[in-house]
C-alpha atoms as a PDB file:
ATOM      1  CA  UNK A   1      -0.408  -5.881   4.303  1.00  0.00           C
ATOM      2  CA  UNK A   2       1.456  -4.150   1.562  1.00  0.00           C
ATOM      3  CA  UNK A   3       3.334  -2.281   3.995  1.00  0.00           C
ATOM      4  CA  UNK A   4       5.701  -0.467   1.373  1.00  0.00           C
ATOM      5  CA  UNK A   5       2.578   1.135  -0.387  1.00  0.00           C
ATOM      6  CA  UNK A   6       1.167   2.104   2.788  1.00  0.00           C
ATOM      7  CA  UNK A   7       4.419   4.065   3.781  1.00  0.00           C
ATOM      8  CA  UNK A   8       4.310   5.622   0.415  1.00  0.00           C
ATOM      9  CA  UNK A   9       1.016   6.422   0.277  1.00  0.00           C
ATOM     10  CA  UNK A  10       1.523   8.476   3.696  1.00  0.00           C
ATOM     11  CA  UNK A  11       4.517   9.920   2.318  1.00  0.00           C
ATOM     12  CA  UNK A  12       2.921  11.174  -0.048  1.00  0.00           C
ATOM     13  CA  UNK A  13       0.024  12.307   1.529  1.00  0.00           C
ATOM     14  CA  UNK A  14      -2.544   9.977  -0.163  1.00  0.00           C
ATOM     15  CA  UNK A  15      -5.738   8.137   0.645  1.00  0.00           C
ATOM     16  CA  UNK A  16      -6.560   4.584  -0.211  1.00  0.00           C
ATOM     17  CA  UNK A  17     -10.004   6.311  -1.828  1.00  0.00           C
ATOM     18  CA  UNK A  18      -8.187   8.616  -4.368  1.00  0.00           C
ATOM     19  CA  UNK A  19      -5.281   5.839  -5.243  1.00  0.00           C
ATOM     20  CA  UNK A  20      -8.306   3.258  -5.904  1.00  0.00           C
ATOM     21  CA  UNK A  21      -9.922   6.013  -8.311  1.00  0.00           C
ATOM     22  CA  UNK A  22      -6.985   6.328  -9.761  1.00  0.00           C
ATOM     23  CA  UNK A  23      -6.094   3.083 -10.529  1.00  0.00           C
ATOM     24  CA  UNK A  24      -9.837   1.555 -11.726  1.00  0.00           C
ATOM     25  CA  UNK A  25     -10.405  -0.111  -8.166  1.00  0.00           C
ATOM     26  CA  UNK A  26     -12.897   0.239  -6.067  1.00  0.00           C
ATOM     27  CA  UNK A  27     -11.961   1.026  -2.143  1.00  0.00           C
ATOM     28  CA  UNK A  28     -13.091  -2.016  -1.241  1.00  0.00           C
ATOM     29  CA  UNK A  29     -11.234  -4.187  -3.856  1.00  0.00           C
ATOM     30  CA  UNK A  30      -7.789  -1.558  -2.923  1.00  0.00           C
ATOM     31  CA  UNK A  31      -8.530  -2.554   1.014  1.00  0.00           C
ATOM     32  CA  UNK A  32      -8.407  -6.025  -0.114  1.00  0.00           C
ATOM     33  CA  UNK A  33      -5.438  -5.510  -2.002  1.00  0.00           C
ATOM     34  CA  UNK A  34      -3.319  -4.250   0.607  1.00  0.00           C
ATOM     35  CA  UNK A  35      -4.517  -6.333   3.611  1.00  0.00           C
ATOM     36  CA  UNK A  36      -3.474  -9.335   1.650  1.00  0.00           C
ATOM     37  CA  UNK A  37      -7.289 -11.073   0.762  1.00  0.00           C
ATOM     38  CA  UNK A  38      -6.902 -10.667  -2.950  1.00  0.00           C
ATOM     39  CA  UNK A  39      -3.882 -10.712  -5.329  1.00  0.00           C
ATOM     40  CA  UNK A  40      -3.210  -7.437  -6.379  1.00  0.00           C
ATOM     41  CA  UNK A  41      -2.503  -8.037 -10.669  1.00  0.00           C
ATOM     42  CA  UNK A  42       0.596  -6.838 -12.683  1.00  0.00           C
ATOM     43  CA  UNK A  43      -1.474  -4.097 -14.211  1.00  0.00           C
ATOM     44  CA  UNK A  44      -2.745  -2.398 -11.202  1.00  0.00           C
ATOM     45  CA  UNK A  45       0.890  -2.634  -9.485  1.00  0.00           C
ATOM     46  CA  UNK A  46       2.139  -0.937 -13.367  1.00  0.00           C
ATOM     47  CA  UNK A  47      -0.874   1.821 -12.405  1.00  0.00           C
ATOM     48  CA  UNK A  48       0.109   2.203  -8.969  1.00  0.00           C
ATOM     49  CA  UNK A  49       3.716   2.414  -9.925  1.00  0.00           C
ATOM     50  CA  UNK A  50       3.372   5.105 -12.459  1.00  0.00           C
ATOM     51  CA  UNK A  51       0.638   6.967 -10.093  1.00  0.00           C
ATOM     52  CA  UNK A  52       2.841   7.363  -7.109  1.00  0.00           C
ATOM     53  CA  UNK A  53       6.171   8.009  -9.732  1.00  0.00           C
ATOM     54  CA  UNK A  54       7.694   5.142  -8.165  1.00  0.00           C
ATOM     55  CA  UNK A  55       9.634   2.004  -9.463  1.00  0.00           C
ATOM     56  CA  UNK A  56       7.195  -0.996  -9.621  1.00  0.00           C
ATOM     57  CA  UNK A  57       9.511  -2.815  -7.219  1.00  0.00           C
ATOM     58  CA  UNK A  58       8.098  -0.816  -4.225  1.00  0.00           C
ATOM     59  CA  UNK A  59       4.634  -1.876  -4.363  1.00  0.00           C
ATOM     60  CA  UNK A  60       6.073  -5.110  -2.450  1.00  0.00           C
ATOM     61  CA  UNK A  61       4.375  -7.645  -0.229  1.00  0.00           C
ATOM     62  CA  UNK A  62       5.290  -7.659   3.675  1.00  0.00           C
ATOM     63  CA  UNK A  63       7.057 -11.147   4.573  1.00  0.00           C
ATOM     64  CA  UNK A  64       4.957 -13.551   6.604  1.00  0.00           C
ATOM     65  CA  UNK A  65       3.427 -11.748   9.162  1.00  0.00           C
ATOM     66  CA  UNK A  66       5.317 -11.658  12.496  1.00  0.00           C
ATOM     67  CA  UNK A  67       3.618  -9.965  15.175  1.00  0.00           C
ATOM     68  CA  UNK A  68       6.784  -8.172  16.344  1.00  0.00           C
ATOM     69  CA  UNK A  69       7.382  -7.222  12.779  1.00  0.00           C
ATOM     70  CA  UNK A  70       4.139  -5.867  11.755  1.00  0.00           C
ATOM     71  CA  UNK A  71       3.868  -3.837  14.732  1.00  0.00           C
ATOM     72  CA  UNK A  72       7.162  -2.265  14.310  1.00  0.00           C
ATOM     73  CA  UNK A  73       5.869  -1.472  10.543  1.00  0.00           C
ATOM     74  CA  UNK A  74       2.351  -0.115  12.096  1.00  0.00           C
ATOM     75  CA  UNK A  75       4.967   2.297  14.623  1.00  0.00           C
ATOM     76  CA  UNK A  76       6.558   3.473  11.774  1.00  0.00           C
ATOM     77  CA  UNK A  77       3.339   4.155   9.893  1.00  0.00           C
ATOM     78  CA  UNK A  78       1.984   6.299  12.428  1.00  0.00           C
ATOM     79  CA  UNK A  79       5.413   8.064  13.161  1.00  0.00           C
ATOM     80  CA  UNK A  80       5.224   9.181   9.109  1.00  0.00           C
ATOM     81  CA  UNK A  81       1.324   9.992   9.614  1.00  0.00           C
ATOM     82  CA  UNK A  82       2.544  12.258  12.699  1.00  0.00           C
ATOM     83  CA  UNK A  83       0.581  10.489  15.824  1.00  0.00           C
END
C-alpha cells in the first residue's frame, strides 16, 4: 500500500473519492493504486504531488510487505485518523 499517501491523505483530512476526482482517476483505479494492483504513472504521482502541496518524493511505495511492518503503519494510520 502506498502508505506515505495514506498518512498524508489523513493528515490532511482527505478522502480517496475527492483525491481520485482530483487527479482524473476513478475510486476504483485510486484503490488500486494505493493497494499496490496497478502502477500508479509519473503523471498522476506529478497530480497528486501538486494536489496535496507536497514534494513528489512522498507519494512513495511501502517496502515489501512485512506483516509486523504493515501493521505498525496501519497503528499509526488510525492513531492520525483518531481511533
Amino acid at each position: 500500500m502506498l502508505i506515505e499517501l495514506k498518512v498524508l491523505l489523513v493528515k490532511k483530512g482527505l478522502s480517496q473519492k475527492k483525491l481520485a476526482q482530483a487527479i482524473g482517476l476513478s475510486s476504483g483505479q485510486l484503490s488500486r493504486v494505493m493497494n499496490e494492483r496497478v502502477r500508479l504513472r509519473a503523471r498522476h504521482r506529478r497530480r497528486i504531488a501538486q494536489f496535496l502541496r507536497v514534494p513528489q518524493s512522498q507519494i512513495v511505495r511501502a517496502r515489501k510487505r512485512d506483516s509486523r511492518n504493515v501493521g505498525e503503519k496501519d497503528a499509526h494510520v488510525a492513531r492520525m485518523e483518531g481511533r
